[in-house]
C-alpha atoms as a PDB file:
ATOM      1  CA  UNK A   1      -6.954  -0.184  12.816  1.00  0.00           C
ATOM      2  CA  UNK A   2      -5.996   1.096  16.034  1.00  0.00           C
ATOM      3  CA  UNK A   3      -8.344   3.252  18.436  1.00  0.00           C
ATOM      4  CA  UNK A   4      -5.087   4.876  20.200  1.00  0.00           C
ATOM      5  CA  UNK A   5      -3.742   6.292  16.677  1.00  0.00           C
ATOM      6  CA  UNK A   6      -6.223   9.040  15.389  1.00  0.00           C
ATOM      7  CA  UNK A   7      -4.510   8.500  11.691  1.00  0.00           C
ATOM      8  CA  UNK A   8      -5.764   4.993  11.487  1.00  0.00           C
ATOM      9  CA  UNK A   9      -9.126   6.670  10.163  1.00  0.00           C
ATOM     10  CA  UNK A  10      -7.741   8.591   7.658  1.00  0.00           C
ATOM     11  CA  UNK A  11      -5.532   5.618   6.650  1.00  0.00           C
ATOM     12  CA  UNK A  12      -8.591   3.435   5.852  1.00  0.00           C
ATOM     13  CA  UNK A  13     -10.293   6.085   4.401  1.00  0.00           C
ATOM     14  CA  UNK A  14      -7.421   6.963   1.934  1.00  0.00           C
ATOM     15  CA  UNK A  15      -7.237   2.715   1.382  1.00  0.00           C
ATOM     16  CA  UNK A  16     -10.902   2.418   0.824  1.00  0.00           C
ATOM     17  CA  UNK A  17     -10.861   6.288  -1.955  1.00  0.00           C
ATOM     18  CA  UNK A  18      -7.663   4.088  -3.701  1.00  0.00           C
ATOM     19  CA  UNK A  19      -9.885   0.604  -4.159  1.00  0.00           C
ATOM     20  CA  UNK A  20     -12.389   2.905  -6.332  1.00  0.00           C
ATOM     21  CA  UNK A  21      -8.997   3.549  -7.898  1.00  0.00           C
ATOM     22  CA  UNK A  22      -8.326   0.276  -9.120  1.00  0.00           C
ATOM     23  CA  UNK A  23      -6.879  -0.375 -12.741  1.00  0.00           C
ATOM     24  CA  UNK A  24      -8.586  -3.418 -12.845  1.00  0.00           C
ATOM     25  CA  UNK A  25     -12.021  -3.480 -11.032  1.00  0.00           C
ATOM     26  CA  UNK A  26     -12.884  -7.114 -12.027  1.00  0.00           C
ATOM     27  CA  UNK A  27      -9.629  -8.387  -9.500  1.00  0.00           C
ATOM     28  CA  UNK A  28     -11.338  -6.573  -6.425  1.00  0.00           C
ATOM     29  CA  UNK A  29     -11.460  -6.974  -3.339  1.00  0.00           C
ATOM     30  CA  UNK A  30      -8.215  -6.340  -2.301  1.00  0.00           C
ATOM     31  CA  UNK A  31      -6.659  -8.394   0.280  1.00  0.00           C
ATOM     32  CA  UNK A  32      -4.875  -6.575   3.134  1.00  0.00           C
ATOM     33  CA  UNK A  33      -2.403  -7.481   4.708  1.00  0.00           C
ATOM     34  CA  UNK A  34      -2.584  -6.520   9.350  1.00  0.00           C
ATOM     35  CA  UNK A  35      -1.355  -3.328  10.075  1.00  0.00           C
ATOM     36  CA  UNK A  36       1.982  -5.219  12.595  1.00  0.00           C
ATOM     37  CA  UNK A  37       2.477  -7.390   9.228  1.00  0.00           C
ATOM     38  CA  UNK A  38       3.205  -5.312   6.396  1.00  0.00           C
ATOM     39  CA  UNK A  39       5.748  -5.612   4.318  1.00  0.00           C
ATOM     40  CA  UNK A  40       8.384  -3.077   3.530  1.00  0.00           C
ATOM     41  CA  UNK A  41       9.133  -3.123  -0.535  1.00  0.00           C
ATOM     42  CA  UNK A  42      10.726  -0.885  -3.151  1.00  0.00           C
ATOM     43  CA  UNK A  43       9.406   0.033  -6.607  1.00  0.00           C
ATOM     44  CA  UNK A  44      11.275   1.771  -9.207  1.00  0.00           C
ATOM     45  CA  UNK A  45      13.930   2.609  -6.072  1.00  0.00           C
ATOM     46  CA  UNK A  46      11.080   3.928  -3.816  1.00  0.00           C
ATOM     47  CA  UNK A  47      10.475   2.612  -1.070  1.00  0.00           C
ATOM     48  CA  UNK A  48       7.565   2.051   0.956  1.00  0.00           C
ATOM     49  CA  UNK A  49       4.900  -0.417   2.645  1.00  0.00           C
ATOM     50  CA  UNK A  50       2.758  -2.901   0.994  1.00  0.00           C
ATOM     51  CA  UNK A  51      -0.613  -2.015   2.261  1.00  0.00           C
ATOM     52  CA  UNK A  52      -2.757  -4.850   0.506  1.00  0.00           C
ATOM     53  CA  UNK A  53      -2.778  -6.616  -3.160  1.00  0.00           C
ATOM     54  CA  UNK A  54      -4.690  -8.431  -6.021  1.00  0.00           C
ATOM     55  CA  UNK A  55      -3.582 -10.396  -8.641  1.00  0.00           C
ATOM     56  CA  UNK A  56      -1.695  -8.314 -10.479  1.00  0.00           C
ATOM     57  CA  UNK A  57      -1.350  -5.444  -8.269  1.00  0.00           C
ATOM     58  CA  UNK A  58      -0.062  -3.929  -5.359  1.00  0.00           C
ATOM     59  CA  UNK A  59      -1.535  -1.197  -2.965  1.00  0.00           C
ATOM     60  CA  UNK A  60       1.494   0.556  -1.775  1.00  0.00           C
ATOM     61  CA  UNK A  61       2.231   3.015   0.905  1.00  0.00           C
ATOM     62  CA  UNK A  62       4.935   5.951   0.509  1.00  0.00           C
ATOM     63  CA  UNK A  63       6.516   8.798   1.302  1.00  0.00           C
ATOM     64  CA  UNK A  64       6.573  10.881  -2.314  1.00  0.00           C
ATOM     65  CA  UNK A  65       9.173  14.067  -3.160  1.00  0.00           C
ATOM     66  CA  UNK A  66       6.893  16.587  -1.231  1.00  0.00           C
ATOM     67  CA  UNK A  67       7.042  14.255   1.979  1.00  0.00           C
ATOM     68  CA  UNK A  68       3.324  13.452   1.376  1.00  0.00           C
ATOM     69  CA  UNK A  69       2.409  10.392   2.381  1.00  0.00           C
ATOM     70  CA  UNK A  70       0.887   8.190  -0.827  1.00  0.00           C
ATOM     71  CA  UNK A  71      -1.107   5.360  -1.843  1.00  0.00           C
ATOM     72  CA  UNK A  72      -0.653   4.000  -5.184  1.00  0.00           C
ATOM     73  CA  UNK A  73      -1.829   0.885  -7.404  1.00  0.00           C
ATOM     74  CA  UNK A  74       1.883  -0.609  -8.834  1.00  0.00           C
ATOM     75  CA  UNK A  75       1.944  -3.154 -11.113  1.00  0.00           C
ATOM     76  CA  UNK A  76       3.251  -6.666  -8.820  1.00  0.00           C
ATOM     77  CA  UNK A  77       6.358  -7.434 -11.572  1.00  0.00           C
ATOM     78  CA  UNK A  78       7.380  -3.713 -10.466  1.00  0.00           C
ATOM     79  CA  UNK A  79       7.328  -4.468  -6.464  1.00  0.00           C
ATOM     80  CA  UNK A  80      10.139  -5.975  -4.455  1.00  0.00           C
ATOM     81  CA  UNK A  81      10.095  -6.706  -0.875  1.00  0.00           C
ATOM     82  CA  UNK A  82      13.029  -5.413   1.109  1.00  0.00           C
ATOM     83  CA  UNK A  83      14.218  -6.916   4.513  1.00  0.00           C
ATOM     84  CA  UNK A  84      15.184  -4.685   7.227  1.00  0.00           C
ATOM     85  CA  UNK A  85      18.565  -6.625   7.302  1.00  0.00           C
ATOM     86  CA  UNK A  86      19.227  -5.015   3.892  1.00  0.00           C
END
């Protein structure tokens, strides 16, 4: 995380509550992916970041209805990464 962007705390904070979160405890840890090299997906026509992964399962980043920012465990078969071309 970055020292110059006082969210990056909260960030790994809300990445680390969202691990104890985990459908399926046994596939921990989740792998992250750099903050410069995350993906940008959609799932179920929302769209967001990939923040890290296991097997089966993607940590995803998002903006929800409210224009909260999210994290949420979706299923991988569910997530598609988008290009910025697109």
């Amino acid at each position: 995380m970055n020292k110059f962007d006082p969210d990056s705390s909260a960030l790994m904070m809300a990445i680390i509550d969202a691990e104890r979160k985990h459908p399926k405890q046994e596939e921990l840890p989740t792998v992250r992916f750099p903050a410069w090299k995350q993906p940008q997906i959609k799932f179920n026509g929302q769209a967001g970041v990939a923040v890290g992964w296991t097997r089966s399962y993607g940590l995803v980043q998002f903006v929800d209805s409210g224009g909260e920012q999210r994290l949420e465990w979706v299923a991988a078969g569910l997530i598609k990464r988008v290009w910025k071309l697109e």
